[in-house]
Protein backbone atom coordinates (compact mmCIF):
# COMPACT_ATOMS: atom_id res chain seq x y z
CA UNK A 1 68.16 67.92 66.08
CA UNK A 2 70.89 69.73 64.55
CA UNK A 3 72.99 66.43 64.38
CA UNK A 4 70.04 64.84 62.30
CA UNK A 5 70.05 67.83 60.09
CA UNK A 6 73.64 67.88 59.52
CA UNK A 7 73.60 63.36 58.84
CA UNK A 8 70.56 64.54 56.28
CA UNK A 9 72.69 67.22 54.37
CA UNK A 10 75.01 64.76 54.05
CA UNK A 11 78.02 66.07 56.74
CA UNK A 12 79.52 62.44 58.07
CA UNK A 13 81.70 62.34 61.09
CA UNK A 14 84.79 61.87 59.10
CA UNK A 15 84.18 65.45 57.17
CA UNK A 16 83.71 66.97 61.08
CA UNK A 17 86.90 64.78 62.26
CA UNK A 18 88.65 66.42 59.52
CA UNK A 19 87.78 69.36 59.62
CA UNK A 20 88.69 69.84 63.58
CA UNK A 21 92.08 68.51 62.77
CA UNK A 22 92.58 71.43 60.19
CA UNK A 23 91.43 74.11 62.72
CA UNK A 24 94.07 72.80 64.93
CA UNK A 25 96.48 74.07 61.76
CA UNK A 26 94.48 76.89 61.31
CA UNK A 27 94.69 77.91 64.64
CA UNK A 28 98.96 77.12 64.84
CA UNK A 29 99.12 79.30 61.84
CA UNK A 30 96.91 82.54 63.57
CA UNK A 31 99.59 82.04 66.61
CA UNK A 32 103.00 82.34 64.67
CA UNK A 33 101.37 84.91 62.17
CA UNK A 34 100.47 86.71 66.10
CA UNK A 35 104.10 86.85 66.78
CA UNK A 36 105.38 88.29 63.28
CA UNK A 37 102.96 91.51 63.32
CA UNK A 38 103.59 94.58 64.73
CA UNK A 39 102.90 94.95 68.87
CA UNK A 40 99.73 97.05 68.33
CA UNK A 41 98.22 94.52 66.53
CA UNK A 42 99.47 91.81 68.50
CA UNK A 43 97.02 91.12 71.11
CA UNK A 44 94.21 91.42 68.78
CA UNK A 45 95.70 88.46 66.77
CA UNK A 46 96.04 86.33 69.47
CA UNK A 47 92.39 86.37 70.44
CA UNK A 48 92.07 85.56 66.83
CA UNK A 49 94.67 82.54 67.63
CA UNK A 50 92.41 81.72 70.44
CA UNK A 51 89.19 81.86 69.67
CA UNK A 52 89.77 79.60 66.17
CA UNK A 53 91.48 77.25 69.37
CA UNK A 54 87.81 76.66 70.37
CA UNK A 55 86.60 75.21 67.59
CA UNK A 56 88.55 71.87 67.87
CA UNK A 57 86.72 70.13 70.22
CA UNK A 58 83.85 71.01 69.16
CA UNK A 59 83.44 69.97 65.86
CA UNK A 60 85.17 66.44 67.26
CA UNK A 61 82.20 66.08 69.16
CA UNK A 62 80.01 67.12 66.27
CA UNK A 63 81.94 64.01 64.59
CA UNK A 64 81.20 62.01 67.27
CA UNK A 65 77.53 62.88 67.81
CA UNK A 66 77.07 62.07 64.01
CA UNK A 67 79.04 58.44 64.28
CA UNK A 68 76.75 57.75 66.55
CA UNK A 69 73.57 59.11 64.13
CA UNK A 70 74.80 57.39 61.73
CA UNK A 71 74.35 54.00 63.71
CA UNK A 72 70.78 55.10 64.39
CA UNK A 73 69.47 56.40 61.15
CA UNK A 74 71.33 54.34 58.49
């Protein structure tokens, strides 16, 4: 359902591809910006380094779900 409503707005698997591979540098940017702030704030920006780590594989699969729309629907 939410794959169909994503192919409809007009998200294509490439755009989700994409955009996992630039979380990958988002997430590589978070981790050395972690280890050039001060040690209080450390830990909270490595969770932040983390969590945006997640995202990844996730919106690869997205990307994959919606290749595989796409042979369906159009």
């Amino acid at each position: 359902m939410v794959v169909q409503l994503l192919y409809r707005a007009g998200v294509r698997s490439v755009h989700m591809h994409l955009a996992s591979l630039a979380t990958i540098g988002l997430c590589i940017s978070f981790w050395v910006r972690a280890k050039t702030v001060d040690q209080e704030q450390r830990g909270n920006a490595e969770r932040r380094a983390l969590f945006v780590g997640l995202w990844p594989p996730t919106m690869w699969l997205i990307g994959d779900s919606l290749e595989s729309a796409c042979d369906r629907l159009g």
